[in-house]
C-alpha atoms as a PDB file:
ATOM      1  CA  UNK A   1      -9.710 -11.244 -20.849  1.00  0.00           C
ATOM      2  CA  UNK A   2      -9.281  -8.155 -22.873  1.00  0.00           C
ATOM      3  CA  UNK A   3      -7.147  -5.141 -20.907  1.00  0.00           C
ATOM      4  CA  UNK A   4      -7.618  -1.933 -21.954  1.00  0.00           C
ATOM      5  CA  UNK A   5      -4.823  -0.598 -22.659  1.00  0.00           C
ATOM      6  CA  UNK A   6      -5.431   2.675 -23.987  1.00  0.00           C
ATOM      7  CA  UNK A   7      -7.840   4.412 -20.711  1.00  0.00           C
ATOM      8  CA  UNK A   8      -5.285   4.309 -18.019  1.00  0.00           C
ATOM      9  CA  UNK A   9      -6.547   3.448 -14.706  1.00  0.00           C
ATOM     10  CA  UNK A  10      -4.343   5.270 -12.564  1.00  0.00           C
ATOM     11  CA  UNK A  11      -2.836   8.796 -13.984  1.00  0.00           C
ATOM     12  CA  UNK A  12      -0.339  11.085 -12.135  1.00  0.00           C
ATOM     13  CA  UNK A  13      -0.049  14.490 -13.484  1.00  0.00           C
ATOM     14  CA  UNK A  14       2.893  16.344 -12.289  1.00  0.00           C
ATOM     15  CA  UNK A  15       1.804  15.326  -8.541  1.00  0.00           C
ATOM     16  CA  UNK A  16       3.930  16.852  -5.561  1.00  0.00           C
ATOM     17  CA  UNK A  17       3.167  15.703  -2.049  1.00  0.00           C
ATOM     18  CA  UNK A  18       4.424  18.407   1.018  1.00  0.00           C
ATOM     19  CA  UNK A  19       4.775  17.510   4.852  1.00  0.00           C
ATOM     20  CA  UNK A  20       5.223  20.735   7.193  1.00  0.00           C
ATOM     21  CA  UNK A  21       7.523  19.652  10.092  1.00  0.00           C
ATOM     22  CA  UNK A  22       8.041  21.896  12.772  1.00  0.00           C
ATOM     23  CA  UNK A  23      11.382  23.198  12.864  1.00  0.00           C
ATOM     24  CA  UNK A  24      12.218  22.623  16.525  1.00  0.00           C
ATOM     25  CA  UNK A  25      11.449  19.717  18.775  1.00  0.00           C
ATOM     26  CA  UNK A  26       8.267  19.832  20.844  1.00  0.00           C
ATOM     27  CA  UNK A  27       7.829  18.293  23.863  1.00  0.00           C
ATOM     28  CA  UNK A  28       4.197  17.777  24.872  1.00  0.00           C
ATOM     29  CA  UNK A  29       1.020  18.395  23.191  1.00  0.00           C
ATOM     30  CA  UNK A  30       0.207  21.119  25.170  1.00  0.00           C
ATOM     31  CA  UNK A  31       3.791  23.290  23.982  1.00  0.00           C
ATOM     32  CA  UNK A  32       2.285  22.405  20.638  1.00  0.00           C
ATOM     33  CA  UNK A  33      -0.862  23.834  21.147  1.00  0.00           C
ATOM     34  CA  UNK A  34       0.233  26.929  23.087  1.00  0.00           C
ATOM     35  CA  UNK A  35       2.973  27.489  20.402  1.00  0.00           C
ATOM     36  CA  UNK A  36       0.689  27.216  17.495  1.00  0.00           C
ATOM     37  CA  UNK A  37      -2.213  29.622  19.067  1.00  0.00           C
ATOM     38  CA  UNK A  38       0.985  32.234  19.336  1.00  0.00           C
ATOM     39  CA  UNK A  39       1.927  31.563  15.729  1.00  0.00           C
ATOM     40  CA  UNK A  40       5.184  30.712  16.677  1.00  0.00           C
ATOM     41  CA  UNK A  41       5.950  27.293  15.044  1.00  0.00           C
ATOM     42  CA  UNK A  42       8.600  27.682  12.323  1.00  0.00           C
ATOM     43  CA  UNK A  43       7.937  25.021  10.052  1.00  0.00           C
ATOM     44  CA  UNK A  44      10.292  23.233   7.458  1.00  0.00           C
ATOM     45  CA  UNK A  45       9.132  21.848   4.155  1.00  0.00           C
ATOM     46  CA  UNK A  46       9.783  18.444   3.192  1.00  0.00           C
ATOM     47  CA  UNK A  47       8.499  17.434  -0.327  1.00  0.00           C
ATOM     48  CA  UNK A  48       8.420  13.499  -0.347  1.00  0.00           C
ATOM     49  CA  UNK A  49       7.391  13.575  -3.927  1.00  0.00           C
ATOM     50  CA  UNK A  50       8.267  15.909  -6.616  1.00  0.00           C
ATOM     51  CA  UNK A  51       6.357  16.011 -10.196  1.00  0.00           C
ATOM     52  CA  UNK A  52       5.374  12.373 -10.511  1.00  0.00           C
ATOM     53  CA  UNK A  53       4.316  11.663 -14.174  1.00  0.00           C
ATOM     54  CA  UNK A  54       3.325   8.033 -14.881  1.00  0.00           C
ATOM     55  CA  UNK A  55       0.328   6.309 -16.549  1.00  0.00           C
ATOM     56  CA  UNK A  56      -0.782   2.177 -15.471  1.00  0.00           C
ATOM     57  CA  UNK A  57      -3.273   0.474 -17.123  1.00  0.00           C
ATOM     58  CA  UNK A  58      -5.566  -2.121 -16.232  1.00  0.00           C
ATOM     59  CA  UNK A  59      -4.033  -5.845 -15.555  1.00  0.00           C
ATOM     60  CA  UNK A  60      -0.593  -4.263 -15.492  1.00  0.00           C
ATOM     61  CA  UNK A  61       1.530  -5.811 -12.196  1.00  0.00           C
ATOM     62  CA  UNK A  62       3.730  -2.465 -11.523  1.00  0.00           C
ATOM     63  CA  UNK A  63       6.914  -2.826  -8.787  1.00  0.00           C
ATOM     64  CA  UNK A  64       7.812   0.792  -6.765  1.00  0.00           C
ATOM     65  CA  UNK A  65      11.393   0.249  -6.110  1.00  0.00           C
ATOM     66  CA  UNK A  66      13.824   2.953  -3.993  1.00  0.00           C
ATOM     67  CA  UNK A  67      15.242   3.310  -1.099  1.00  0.00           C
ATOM     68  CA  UNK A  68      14.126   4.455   2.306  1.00  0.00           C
ATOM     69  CA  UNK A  69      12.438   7.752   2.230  1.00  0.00           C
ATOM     70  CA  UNK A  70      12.578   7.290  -1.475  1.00  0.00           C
ATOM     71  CA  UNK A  71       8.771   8.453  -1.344  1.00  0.00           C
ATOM     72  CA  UNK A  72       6.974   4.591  -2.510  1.00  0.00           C
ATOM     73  CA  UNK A  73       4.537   4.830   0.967  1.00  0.00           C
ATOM     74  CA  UNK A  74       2.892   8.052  -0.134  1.00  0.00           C
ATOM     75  CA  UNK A  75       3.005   7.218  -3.792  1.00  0.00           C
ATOM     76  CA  UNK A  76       0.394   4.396  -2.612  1.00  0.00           C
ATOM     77  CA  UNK A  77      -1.311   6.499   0.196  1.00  0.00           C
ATOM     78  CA  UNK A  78      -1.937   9.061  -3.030  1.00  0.00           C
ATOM     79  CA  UNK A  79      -3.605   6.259  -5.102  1.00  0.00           C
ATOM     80  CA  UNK A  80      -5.103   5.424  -2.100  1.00  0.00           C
ATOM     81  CA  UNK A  81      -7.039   8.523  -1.467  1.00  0.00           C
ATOM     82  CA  UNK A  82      -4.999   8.447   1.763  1.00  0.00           C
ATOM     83  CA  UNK A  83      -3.222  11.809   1.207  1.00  0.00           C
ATOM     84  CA  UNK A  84      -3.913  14.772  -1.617  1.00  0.00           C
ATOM     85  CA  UNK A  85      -1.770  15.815  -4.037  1.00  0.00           C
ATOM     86  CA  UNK A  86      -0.120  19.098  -2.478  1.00  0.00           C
ATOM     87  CA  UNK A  87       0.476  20.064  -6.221  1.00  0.00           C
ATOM     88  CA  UNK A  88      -0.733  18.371  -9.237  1.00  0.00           C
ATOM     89  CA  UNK A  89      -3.864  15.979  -9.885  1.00  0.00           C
ATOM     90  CA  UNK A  90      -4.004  12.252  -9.926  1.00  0.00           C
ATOM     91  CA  UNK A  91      -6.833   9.960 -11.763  1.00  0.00           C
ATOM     92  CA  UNK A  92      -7.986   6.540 -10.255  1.00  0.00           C
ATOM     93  CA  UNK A  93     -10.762   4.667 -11.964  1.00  0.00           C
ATOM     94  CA  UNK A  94     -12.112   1.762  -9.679  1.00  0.00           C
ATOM     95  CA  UNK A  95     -12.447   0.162  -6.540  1.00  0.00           C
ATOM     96  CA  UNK A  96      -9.086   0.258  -4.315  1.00  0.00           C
ATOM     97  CA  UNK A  97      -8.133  -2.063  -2.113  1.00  0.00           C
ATOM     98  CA  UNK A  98      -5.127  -0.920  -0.025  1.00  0.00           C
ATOM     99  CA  UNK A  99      -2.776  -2.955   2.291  1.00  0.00           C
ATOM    100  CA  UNK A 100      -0.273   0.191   3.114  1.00  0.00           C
ATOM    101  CA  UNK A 101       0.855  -0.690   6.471  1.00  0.00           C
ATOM    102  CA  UNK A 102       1.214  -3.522   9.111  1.00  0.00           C
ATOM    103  CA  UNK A 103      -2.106  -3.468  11.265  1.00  0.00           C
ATOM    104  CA  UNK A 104      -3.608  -0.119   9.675  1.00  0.00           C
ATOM    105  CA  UNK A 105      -7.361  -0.177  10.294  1.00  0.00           C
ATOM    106  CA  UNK A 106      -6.972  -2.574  13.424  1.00  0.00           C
ATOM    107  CA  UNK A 107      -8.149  -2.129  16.768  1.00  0.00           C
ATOM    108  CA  UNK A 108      -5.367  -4.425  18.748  1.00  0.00           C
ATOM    109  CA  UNK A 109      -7.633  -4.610  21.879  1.00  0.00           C
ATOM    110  CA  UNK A 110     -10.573  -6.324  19.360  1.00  0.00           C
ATOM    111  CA  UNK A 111     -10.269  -9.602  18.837  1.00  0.00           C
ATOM    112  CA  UNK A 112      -9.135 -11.341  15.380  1.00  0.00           C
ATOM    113  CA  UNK A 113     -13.276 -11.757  14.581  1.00  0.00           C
ATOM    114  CA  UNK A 114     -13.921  -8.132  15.668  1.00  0.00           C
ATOM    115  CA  UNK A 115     -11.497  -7.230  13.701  1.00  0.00           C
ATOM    116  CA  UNK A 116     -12.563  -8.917  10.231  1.00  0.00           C
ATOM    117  CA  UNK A 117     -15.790  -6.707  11.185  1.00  0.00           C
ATOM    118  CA  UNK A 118     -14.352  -3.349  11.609  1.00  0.00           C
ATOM    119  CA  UNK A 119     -12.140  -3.542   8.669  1.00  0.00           C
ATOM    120  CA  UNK A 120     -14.549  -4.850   6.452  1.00  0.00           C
ATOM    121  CA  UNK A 121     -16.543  -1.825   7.113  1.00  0.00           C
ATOM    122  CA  UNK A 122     -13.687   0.204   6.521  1.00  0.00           C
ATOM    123  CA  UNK A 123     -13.228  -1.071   3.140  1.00  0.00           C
ATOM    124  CA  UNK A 124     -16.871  -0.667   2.347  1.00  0.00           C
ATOM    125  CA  UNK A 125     -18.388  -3.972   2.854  1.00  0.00           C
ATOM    126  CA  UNK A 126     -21.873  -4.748   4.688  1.00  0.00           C
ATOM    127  CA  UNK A 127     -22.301  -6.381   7.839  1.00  0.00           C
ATOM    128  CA  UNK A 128     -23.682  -9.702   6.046  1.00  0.00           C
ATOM    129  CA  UNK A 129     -21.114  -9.598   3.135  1.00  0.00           C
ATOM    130  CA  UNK A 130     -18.879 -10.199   5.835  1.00  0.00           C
ATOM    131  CA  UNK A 131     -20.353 -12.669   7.605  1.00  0.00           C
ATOM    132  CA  UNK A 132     -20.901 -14.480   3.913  1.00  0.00           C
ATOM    133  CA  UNK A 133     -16.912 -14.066   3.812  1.00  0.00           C
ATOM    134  CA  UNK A 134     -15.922 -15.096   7.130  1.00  0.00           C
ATOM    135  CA  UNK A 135     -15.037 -18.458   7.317  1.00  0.00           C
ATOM    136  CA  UNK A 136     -12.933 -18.223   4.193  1.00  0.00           C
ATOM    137  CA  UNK A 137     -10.488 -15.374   5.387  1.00  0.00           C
ATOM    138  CA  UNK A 138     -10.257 -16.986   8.042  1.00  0.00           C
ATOM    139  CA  UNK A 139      -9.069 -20.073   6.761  1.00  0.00           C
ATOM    140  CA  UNK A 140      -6.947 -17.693   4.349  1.00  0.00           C
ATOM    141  CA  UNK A 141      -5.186 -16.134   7.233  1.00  0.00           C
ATOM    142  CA  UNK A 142      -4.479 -19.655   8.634  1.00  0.00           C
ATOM    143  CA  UNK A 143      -5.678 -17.870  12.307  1.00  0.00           C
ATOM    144  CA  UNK A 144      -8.790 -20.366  13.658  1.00  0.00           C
ATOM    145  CA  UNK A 145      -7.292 -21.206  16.260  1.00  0.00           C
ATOM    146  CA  UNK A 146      -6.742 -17.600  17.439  1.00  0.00           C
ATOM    147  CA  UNK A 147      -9.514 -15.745  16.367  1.00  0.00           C
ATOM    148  CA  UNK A 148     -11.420 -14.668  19.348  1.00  0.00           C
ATOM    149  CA  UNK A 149      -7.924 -13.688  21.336  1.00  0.00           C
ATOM    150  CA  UNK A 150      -7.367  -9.935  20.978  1.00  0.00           C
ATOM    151  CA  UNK A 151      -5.285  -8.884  18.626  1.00  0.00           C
ATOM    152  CA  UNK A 152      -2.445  -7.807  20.385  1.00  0.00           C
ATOM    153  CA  UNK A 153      -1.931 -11.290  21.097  1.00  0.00           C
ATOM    154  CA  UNK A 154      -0.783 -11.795  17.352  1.00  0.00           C
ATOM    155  CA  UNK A 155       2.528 -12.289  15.912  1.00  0.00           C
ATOM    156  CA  UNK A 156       3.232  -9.644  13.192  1.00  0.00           C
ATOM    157  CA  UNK A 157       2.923 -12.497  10.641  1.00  0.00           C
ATOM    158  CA  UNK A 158      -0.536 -13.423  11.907  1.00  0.00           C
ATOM    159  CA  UNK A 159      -1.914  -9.439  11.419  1.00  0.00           C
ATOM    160  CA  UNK A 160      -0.362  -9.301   8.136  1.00  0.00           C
ATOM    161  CA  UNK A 161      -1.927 -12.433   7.112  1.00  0.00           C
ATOM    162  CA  UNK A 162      -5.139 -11.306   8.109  1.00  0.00           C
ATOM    163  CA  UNK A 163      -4.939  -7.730   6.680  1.00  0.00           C
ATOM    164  CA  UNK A 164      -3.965  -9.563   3.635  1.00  0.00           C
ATOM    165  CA  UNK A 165      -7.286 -12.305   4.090  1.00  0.00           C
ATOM    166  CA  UNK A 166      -9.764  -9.552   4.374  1.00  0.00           C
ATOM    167  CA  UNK A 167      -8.180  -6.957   1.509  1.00  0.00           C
ATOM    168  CA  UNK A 168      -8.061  -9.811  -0.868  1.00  0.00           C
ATOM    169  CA  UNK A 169     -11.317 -11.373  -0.643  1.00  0.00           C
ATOM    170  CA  UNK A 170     -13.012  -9.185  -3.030  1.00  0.00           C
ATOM    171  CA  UNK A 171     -11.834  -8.718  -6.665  1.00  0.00           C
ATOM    172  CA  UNK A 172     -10.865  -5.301  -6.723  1.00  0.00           C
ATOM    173  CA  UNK A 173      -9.693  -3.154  -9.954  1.00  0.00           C
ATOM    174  CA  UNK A 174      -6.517  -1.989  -7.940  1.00  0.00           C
ATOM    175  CA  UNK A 175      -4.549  -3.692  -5.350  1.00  0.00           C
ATOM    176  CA  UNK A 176      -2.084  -1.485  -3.439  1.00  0.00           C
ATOM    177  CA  UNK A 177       0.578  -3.705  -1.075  1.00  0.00           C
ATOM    178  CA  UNK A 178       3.147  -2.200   0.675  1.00  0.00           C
ATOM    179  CA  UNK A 179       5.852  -4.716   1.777  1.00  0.00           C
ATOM    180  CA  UNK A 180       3.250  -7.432   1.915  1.00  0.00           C
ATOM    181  CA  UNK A 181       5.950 -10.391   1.699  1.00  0.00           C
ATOM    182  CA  UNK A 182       8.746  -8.775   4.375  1.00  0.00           C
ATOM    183  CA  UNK A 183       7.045 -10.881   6.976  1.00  0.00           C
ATOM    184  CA  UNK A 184       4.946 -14.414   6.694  1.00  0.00           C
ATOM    185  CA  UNK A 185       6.213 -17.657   6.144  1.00  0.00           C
ATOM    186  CA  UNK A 186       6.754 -19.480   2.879  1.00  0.00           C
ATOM    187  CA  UNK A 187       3.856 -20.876   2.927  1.00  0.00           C
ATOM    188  CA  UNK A 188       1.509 -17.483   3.278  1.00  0.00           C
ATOM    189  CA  UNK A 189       3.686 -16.056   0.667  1.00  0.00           C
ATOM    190  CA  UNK A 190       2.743 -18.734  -2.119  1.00  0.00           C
ATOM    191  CA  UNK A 191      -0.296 -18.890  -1.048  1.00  0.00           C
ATOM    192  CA  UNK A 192      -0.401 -14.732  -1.739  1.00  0.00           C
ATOM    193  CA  UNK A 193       1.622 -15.135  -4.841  1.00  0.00           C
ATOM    194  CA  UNK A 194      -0.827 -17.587  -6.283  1.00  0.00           C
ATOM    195  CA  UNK A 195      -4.046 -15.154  -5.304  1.00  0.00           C
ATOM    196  CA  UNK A 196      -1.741 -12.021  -6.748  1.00  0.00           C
ATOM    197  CA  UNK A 197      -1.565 -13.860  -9.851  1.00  0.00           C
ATOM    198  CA  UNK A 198      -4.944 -14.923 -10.003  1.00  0.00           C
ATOM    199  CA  UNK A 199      -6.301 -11.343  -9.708  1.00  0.00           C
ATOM    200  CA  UNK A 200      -3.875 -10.220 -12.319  1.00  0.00           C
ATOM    201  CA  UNK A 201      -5.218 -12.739 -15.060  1.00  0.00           C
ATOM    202  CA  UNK A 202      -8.490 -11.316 -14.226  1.00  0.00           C
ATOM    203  CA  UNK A 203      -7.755  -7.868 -15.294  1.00  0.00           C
ATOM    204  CA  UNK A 204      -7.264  -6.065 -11.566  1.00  0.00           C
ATOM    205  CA  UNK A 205      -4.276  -3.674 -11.670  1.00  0.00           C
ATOM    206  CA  UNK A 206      -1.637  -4.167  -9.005  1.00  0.00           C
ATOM    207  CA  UNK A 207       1.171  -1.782  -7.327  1.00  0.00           C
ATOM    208  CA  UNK A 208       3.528  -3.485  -5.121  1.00  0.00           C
ATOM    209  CA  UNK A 209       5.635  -1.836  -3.155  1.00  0.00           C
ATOM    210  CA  UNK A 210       8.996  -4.275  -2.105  1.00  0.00           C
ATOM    211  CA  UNK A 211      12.520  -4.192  -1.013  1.00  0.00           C
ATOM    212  CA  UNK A 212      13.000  -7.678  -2.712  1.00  0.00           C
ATOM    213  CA  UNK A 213      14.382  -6.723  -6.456  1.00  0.00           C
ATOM    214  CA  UNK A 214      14.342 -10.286  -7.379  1.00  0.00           C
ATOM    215  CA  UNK A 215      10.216 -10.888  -6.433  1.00  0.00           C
ATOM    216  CA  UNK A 216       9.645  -7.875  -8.267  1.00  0.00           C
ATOM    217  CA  UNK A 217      11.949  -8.671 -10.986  1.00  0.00           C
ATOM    218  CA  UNK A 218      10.128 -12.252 -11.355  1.00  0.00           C
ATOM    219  CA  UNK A 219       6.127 -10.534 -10.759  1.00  0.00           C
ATOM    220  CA  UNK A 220       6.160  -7.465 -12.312  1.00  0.00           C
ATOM    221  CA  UNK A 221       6.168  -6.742 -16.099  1.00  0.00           C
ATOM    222  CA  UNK A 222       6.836  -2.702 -14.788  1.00  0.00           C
ATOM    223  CA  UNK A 223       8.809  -0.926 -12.669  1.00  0.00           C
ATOM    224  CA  UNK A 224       8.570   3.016 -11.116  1.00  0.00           C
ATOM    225  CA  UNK A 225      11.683   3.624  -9.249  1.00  0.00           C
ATOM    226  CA  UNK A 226      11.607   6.538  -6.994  1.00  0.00           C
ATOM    227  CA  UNK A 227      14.429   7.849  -5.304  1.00  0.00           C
ATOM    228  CA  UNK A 228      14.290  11.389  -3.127  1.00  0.00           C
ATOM    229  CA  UNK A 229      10.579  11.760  -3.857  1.00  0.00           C
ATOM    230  CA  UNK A 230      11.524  12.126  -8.176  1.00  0.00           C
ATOM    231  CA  UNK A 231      10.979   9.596 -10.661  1.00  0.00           C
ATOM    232  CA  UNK A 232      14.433   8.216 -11.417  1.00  0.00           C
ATOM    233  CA  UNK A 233      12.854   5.758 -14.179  1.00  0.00           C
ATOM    234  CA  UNK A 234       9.667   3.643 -15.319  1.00  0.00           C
ATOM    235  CA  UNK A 235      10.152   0.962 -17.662  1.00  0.00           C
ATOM    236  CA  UNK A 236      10.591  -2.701 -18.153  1.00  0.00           C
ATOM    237  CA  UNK A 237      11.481  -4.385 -14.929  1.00  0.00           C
ATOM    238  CA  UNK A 238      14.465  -5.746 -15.695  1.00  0.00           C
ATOM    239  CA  UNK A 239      15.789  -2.947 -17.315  1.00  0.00           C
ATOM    240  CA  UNK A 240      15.037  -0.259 -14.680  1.00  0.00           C
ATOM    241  CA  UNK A 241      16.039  -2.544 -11.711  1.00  0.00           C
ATOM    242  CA  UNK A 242      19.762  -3.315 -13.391  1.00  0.00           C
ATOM    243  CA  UNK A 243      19.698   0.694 -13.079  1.00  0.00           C
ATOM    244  CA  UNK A 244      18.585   1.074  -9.940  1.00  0.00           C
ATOM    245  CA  UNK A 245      21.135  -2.008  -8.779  1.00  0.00           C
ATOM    246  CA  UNK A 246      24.171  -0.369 -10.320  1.00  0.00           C
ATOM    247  CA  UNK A 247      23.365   2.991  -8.483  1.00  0.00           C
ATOM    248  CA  UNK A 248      24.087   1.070  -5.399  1.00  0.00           C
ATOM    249  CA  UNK A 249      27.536  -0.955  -5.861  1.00  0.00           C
END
């Protein structure tokens, strides 16, 4: 299909995210609450990202490489519509469909068909969409068997397959995945790969987030690194990971 490659899809513009974090350690709720009705929280700011500039266009595949606390997680909760911008302004044309963290959106005392309910509603869909899509993320996430056991009950591979079942079963114009592929078998993971791809070739845009250089290296055409919340580079993937790689020997 055609990709437009001139109307960006997802635009940051000079975006700066802030956490306040209380300067001392609080002990219970209730210190917190007293404390903050006297005003007497000292707070420390911690900027996890700092002027983020960067453009991606539709059917681009874009790796977010750093290290821990680099800033990647709230790059995608921004895009998201997670968190705001603390400074700056960021663009997003199209329907998101996030996978940010292991068993967001669940309910662990629901069971695995409850659970296909409640975060299908999350991400928009109507009660007989879902039901139309049932069986098939079901047989995605490879969890018959288990379905009506609560989900607590679940290895961490099993939620992340079925986070990744119910995301992924529209086509949407941007996929967000945060370390997707650190857990699942080989199996799940080809099977993911081949659906990543799939959407790709279709024109959806899609930002993963991964600690594996060489999976990014082989799936992505583009590469943000982030390190310390700043923009260290965006470029070619193989070019900007040999940076980022050298920066750590």
């Amino acid at each position: 299909m055609k990709v437009d490659k001139v109307n960006p899809l997802i635009e940051f513009d000079n975006v700066s995210v802030r956490y306040r974090l209380p300067h001392e350690k609080i002990a219970s709720l209730k210190e917190y609450a007293i404390r903050r009705l006297k005003k007497s929280i000292n707070y420390i700011d911690f900027w996890a990202l700092r002027e983020i500039n960067f453009k991606v266009y539709q059917g681009e595949l874009v790796g977010i490489i750093g290290s821990n606390g680099a800033g990647k997680s709230t790059l995608l909760k921004v895009i998201s519509r997670v968190l705001r911008p603390t400074l700056g302004s960021i663009r997003v044309r199209g329907l998101v469909a996030p996978l940010l963290e292991l068993g967001a959106g669940f309910d662990y005392e629901l069971t695995g068909r409850e659970n296909i309910y409640l975060n299908g509603t999350i991400l928009g869909f109507k009660v007989k969409d879902i039901s139309k899509r049932f069986d098939r993320i079901v047989d995605f996430a490879g969890i018959k068997d288990f379905i009506d056991s609560p989900l607590r009950t679940y290895s961490t591979g099993m939620i992340t397959r079925l986070g990744f079942a119910i995301a992924t079963d529209i086509k949407p114009d941007i996929l967000v995945l945060d370390e997707i592929f650190a857990v699942g078998d080989e199996e799940f993971q080809k099977k993911s790969i081949k659906r990543i791809e799939r959407f790709k070739s279709k024109g959806t845009t899609i930002l993963l987030v991964s600690h594996n250089l060489n999976q990014v290296k082989s799936m992505c055409e583009k590469v943000v690194w982030l390190e310390g919340g700043i923009t260290r580079a965006v470029g070619p993937s193989k070019e900007v990971i040999e940076k980022y790689q050298r920066t750590k020997r």
